[in-house]
C-alpha atoms as a PDB file:
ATOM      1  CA  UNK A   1      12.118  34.759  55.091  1.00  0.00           C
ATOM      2  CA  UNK A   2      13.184  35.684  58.909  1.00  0.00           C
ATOM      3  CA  UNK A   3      16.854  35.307  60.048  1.00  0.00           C
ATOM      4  CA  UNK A   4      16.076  32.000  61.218  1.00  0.00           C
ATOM      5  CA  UNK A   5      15.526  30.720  58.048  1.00  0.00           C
ATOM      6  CA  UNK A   6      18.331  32.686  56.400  1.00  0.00           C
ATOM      7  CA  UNK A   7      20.786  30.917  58.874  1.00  0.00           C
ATOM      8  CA  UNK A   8      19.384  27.774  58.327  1.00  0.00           C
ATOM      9  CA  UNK A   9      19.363  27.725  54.419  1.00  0.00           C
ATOM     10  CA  UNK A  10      23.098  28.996  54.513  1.00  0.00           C
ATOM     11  CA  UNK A  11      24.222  26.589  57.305  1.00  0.00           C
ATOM     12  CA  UNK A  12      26.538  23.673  55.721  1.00  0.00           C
ATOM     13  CA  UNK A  13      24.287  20.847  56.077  1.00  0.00           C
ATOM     14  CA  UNK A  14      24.308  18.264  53.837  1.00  0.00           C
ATOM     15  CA  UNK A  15      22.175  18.525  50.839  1.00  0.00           C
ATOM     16  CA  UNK A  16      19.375  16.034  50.660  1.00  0.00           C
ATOM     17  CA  UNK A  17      18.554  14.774  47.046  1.00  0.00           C
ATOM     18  CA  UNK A  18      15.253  12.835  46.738  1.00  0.00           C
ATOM     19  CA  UNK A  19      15.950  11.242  43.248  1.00  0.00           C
ATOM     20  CA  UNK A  20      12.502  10.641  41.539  1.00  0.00           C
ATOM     21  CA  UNK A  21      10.130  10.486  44.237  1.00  0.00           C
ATOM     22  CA  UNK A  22       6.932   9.388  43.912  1.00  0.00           C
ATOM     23  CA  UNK A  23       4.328  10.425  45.998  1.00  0.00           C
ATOM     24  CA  UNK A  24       4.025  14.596  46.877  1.00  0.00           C
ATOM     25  CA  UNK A  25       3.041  13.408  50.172  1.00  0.00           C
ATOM     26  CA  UNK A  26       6.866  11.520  51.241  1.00  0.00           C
ATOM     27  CA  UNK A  27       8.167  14.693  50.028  1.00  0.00           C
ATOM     28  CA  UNK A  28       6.553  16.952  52.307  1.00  0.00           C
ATOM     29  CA  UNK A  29       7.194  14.498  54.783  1.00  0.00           C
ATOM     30  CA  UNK A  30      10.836  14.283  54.138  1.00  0.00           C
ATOM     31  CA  UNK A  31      11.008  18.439  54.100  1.00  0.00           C
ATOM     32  CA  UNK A  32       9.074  18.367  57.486  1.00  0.00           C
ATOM     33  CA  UNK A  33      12.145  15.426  59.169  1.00  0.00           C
ATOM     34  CA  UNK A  34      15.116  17.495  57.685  1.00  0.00           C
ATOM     35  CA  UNK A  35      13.480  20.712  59.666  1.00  0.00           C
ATOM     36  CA  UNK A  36      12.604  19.151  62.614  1.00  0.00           C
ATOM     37  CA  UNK A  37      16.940  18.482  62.994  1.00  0.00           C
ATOM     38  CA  UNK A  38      18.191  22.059  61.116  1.00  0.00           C
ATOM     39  CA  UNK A  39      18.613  20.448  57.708  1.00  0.00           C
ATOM     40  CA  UNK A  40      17.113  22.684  55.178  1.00  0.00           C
ATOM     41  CA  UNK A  41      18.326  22.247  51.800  1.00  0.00           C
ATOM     42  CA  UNK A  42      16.793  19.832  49.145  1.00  0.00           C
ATOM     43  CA  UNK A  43      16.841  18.934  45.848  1.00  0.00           C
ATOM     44  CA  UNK A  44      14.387  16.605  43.723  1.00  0.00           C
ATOM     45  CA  UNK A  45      15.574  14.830  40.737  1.00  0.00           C
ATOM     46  CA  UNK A  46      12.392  14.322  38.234  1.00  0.00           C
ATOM     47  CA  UNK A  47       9.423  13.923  40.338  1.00  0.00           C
ATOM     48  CA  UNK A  48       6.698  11.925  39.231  1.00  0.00           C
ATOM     49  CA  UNK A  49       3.948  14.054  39.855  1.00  0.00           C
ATOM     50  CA  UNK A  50       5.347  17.050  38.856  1.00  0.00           C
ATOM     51  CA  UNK A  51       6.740  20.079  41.213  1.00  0.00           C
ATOM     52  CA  UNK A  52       5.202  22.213  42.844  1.00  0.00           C
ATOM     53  CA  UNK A  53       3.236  19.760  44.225  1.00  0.00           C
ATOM     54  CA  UNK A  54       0.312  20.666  46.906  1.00  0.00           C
ATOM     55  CA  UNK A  55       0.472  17.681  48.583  1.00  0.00           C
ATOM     56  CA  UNK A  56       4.350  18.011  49.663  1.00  0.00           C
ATOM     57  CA  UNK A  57       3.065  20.791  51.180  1.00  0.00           C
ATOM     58  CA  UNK A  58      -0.242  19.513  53.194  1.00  0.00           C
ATOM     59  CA  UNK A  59       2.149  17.007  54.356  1.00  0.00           C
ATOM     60  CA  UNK A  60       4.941  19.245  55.610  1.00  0.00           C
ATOM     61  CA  UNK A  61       2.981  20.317  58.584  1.00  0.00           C
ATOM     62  CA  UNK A  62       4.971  23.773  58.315  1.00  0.00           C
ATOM     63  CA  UNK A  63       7.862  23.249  56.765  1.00  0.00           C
ATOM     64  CA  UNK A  64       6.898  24.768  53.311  1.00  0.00           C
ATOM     65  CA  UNK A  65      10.285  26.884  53.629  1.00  0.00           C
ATOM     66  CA  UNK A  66      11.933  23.957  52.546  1.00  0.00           C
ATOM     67  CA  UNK A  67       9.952  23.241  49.995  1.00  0.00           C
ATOM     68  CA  UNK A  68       9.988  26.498  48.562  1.00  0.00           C
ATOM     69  CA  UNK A  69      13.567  26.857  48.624  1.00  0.00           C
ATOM     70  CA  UNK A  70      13.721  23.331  47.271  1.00  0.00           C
ATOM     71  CA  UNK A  71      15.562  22.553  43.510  1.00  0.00           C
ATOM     72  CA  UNK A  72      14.594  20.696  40.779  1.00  0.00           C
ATOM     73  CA  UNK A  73      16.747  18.735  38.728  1.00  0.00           C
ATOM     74  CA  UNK A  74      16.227  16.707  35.947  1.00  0.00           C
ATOM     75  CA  UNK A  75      18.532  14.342  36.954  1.00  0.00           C
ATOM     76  CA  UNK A  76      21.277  12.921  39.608  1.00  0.00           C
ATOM     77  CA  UNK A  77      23.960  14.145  37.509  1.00  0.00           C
ATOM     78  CA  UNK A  78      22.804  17.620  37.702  1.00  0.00           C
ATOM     79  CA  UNK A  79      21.599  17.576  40.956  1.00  0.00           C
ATOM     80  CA  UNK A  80      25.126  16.722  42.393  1.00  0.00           C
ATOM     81  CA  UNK A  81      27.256  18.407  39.825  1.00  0.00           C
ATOM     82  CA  UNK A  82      28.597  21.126  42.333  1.00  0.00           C
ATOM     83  CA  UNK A  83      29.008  19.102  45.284  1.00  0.00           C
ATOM     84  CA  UNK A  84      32.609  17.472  46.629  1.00  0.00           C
ATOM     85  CA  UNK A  85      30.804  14.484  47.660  1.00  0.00           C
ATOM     86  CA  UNK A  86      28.073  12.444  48.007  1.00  0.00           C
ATOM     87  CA  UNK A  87      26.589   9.553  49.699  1.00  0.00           C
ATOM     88  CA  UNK A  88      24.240   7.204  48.234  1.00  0.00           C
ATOM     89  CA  UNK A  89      21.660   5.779  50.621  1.00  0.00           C
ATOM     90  CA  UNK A  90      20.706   2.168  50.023  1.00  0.00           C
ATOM     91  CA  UNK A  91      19.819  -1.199  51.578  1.00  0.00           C
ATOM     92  CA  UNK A  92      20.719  -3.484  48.711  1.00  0.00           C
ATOM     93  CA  UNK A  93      24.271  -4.801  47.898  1.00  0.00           C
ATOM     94  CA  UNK A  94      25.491  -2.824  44.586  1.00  0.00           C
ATOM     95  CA  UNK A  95      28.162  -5.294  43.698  1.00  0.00           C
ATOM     96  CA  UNK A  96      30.260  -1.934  43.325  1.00  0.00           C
ATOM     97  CA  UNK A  97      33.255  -1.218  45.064  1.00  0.00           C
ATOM     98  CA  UNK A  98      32.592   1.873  47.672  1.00  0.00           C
ATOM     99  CA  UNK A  99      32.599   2.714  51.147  1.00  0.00           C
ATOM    100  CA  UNK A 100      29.664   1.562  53.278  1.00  0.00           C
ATOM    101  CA  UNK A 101      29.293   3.066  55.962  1.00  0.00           C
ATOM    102  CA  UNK A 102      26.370   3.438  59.326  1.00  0.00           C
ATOM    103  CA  UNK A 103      24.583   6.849  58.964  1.00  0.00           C
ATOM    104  CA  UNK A 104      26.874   8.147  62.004  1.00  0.00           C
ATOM    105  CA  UNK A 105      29.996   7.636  60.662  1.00  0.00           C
ATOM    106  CA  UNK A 106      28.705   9.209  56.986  1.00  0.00           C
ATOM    107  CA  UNK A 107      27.701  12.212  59.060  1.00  0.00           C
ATOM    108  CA  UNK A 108      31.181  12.642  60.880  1.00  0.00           C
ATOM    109  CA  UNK A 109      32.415  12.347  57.687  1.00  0.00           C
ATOM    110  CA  UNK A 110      30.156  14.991  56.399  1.00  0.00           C
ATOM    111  CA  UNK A 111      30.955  17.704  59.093  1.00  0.00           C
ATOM    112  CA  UNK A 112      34.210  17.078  58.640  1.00  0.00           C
ATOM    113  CA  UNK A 113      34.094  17.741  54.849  1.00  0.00           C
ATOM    114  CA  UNK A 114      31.203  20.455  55.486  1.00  0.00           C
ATOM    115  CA  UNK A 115      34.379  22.162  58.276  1.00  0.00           C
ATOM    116  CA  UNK A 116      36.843  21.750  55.400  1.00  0.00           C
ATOM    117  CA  UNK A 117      34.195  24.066  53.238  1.00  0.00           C
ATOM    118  CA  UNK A 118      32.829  21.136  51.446  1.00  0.00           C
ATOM    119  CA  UNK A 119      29.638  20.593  50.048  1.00  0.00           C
ATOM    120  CA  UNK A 120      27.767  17.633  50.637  1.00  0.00           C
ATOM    121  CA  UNK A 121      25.205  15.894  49.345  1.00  0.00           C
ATOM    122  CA  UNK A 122      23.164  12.349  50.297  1.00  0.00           C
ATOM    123  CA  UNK A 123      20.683  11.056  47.840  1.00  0.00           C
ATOM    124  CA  UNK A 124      17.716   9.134  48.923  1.00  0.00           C
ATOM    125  CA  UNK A 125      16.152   6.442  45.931  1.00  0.00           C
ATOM    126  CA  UNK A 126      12.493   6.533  44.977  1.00  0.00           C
ATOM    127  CA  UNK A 127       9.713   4.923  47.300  1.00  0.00           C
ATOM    128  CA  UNK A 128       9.210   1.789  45.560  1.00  0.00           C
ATOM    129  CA  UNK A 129      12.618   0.428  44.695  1.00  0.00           C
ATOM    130  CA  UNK A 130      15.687   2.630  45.684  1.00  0.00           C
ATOM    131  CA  UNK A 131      18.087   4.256  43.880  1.00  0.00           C
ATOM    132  CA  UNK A 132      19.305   2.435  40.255  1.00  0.00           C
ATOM    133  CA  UNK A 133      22.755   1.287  40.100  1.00  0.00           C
ATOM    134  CA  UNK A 134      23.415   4.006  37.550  1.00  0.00           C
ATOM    135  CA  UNK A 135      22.593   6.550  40.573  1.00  0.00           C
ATOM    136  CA  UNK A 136      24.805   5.259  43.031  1.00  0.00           C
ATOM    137  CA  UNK A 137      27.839   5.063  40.715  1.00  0.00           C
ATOM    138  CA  UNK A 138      28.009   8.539  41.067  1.00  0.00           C
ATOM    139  CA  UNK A 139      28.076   8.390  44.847  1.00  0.00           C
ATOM    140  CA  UNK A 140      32.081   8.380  46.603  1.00  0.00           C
ATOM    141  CA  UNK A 141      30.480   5.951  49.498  1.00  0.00           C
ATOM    142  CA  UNK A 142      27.168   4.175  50.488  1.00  0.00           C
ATOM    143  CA  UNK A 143      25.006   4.628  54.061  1.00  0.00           C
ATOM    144  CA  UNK A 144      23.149   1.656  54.992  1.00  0.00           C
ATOM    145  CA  UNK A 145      21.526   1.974  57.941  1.00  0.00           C
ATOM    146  CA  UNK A 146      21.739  -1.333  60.035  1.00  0.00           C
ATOM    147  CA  UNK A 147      17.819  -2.179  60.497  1.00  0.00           C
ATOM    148  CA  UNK A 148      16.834  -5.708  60.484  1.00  0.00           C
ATOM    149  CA  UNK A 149      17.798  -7.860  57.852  1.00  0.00           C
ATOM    150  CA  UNK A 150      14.475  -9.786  57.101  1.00  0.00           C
ATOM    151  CA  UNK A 151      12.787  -6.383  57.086  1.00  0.00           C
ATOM    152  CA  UNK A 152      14.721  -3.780  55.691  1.00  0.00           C
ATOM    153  CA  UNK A 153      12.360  -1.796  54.298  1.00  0.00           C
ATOM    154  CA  UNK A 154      12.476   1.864  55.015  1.00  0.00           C
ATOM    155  CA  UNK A 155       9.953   4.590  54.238  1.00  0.00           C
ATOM    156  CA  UNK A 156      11.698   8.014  52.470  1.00  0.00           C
ATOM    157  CA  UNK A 157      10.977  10.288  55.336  1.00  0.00           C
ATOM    158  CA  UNK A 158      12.382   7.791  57.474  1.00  0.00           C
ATOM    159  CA  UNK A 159      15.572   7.721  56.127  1.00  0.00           C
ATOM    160  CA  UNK A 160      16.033  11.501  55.470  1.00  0.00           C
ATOM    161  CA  UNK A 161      15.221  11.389  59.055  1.00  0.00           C
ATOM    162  CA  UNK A 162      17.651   9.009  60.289  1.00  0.00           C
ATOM    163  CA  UNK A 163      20.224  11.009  58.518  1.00  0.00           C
ATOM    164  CA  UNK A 164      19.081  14.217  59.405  1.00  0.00           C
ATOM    165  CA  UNK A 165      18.897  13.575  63.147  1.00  0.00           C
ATOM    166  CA  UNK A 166      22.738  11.455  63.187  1.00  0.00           C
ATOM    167  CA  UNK A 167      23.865  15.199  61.450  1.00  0.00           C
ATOM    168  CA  UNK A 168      21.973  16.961  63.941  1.00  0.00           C
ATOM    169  CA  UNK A 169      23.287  15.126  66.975  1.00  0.00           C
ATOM    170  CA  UNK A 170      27.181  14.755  66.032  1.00  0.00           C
ATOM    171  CA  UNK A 171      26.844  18.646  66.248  1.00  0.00           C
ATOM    172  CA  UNK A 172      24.408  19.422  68.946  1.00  0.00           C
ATOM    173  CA  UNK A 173      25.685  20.028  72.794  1.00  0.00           C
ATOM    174  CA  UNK A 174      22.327  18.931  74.619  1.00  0.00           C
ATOM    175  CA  UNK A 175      23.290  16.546  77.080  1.00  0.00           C
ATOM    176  CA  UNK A 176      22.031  13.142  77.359  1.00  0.00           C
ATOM    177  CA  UNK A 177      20.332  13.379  80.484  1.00  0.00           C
ATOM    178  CA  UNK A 178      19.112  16.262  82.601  1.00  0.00           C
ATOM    179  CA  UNK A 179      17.033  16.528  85.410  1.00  0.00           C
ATOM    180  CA  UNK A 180      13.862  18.356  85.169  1.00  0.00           C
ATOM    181  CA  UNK A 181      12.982  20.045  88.813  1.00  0.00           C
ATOM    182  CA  UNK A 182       9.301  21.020  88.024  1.00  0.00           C
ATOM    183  CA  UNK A 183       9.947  23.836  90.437  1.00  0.00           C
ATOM    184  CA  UNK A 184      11.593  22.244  93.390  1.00  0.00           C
ATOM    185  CA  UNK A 185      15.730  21.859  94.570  1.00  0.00           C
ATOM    186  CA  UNK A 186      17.710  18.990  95.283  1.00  0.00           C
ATOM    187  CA  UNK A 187      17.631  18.546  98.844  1.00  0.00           C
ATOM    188  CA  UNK A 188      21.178  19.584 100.636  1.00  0.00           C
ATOM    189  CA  UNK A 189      22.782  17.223 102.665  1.00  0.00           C
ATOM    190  CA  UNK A 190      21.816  18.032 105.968  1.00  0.00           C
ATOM    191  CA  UNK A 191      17.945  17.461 104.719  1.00  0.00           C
ATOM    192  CA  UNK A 192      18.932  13.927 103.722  1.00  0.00           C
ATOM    193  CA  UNK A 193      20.837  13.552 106.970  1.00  0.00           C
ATOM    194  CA  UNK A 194      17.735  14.955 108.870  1.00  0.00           C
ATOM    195  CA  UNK A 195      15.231  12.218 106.728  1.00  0.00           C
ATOM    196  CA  UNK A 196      17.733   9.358 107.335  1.00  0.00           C
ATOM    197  CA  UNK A 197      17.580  10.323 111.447  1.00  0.00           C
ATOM    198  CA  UNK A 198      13.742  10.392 111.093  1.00  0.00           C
ATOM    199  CA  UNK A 199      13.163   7.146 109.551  1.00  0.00           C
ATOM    200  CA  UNK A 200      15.664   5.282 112.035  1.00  0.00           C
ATOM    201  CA  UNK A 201      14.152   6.949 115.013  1.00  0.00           C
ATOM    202  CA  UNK A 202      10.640   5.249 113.252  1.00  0.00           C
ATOM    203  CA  UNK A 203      12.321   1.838 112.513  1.00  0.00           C
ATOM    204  CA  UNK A 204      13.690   1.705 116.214  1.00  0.00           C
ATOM    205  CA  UNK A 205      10.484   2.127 117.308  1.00  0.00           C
ATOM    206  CA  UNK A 206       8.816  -0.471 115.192  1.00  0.00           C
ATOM    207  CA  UNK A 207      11.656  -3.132 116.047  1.00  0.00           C
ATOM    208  CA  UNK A 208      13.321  -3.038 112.586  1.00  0.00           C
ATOM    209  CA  UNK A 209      17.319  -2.807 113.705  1.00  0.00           C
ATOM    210  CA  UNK A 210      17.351  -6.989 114.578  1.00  0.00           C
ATOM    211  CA  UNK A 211      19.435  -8.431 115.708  1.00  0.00           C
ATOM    212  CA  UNK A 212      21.131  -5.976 117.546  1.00  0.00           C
ATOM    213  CA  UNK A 213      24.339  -7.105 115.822  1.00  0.00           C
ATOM    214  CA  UNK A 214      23.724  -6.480 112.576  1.00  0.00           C
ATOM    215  CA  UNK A 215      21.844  -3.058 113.327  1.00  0.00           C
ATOM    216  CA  UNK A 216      24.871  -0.737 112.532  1.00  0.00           C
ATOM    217  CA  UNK A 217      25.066  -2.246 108.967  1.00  0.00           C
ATOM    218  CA  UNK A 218      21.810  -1.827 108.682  1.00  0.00           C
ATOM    219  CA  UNK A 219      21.890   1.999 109.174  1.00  0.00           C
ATOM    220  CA  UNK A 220      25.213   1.964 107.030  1.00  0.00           C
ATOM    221  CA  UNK A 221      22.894   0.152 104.098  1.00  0.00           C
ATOM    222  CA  UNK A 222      19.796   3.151 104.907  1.00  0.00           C
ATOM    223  CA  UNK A 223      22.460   6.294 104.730  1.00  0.00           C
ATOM    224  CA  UNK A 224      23.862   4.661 101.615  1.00  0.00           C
ATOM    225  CA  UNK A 225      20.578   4.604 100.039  1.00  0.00           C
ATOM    226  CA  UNK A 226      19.375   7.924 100.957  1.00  0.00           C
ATOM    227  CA  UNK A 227      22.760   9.288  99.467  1.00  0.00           C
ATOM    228  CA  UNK A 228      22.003   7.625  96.338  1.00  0.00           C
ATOM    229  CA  UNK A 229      18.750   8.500  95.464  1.00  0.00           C
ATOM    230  CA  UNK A 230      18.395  12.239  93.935  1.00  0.00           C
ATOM    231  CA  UNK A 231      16.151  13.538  96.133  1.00  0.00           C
ATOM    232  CA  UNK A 232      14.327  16.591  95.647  1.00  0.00           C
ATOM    233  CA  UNK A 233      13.261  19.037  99.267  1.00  0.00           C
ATOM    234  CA  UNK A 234       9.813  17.945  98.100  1.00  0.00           C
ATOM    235  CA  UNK A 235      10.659  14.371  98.040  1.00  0.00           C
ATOM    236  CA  UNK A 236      12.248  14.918 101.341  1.00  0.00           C
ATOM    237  CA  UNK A 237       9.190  17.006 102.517  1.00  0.00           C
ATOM    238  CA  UNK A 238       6.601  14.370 101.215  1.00  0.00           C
ATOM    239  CA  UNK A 239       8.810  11.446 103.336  1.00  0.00           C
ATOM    240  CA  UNK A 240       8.860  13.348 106.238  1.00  0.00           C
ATOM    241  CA  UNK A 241       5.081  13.527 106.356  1.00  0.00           C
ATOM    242  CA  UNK A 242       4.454  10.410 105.388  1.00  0.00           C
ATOM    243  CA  UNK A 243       6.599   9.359 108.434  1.00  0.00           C
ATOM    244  CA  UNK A 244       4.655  11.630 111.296  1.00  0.00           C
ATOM    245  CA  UNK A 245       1.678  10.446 109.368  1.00  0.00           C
ATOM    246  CA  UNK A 246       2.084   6.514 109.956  1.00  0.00           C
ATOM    247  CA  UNK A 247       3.265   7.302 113.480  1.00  0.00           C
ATOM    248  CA  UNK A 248      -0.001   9.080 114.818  1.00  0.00           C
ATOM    249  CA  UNK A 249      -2.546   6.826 117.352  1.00  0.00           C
ATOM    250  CA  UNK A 250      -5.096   5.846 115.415  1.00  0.00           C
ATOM    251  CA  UNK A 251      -8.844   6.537 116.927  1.00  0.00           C
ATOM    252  CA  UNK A 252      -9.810   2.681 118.157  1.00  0.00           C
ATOM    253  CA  UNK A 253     -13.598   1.553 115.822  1.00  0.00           C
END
């Protein structure tokens, strides 16, 4: 094991329980969405196929680690027996009286517990029909995620994912949008104020500023726009060629 994987194994992210999955392939899959968003601790409750199981890790596509470190349990009970609490994932009313909650506001929930030196755990039902009644009894709260109600059918790896990633996020500091330069600056101001005098010295020419009454809101409208767009000093560069390029004589045929 390297570092990395020592940090991420001891990191307090919530523990995902598959609870008598079905097929080694959804568990590999499942181990390969909690390490694509830093989760890296599972358990299985009773698998059907038996555990190890070589096609959990065909499927992982590299995240064996997981799997390896993985427990096995022979049942919920067990599984959850250390934890301070734990969410039940499901679709289907219960007719029990718990908590339901979207799979962001279970995971500020968990951080906050996991913060507080809690340990969490979310369990995840088996491929054909979910988690038994029995199972999420022994959840404190439910996460439904809020998918479309005449399809609500979701795969296992795609709910460990959708959990995973809402965990992943509430903590992570990337920011929503950034601008990638491919090699180039923003242009400064005086390049856009340069580009704006170059394309109304070319729209004078070609008769664009009419009437003559209207023409200074017309500019106003061009600088406004030139402000606004993020230009880049190739952007500005490309423009300014275009420009000479349009303005040249042509050779008569």
């Amino acid at each position: 094991m390297t570092p990395l994987d020592d940090q991420l194994f001891d990191a307090p992210s919530p523990l995902m329980v598959l609870v008598r999955p079905q097929m080694g392939e959804n568990i590999g899959a499942a181990a390969r969405a909690m390490l694509n968003f830093g989760c890296a601790r599972m358990r299985i409750v009773d698998p059907r196929d038996g555990w190890p199981n070589p096609k959990a890790t065909a499927m992982s596509s590299g995240a064996y680690r997981v799997l390896d470190r993985a427990g096995l349990f022979e049942d919920v009970a067990a599984a959850t027996a250390d934890c301070d609490y734990v969410y039940a994932t499901t679709a289907r009313g219960r007719g029990l009286t718990k908590p339901v909650l979207t799979p962001e506001r279970a995971m500020i929930e968990a951080r906050a517990f996991a913060q507080a030196g809690k340990r969490v755990a979310v369990l995840f039902g088996p491929e054909r029909a979910g988690l038994e009644n029995e199972d999420v009894a022994r959840a404190n709260a439910i996460i439904t995620v809020p998918v479309n109600p005449a399809f609500y059918s979701l795969n296992l790896a795609q709910c460990v994912l959708l959990v995973a990633y809402e965990y992943s996020r509430l903590g992570s500091e990337t920011p929503p949008e950034v601008m990638a330069m491919a090699g180039t600056e923003f242009a400064t101001g005086i390049e856009r104020t340069k580009l704006g005098d170059h394309f109304e010295q070319r729209l004078e020419e070609a008769g664009f500023f009419f009437p003559p009454t209207k023409a200074a809101n017309m500019r106003l409208n061009l600088r406004n726009m030139w402000a606004r767009l993020a230009l880049t000093r190739a952007d500005v560069q490309s423009l300014h060629g275009m420009l000479r390029q349009l303005a040249r004589p042509r050779d008569p045929k």
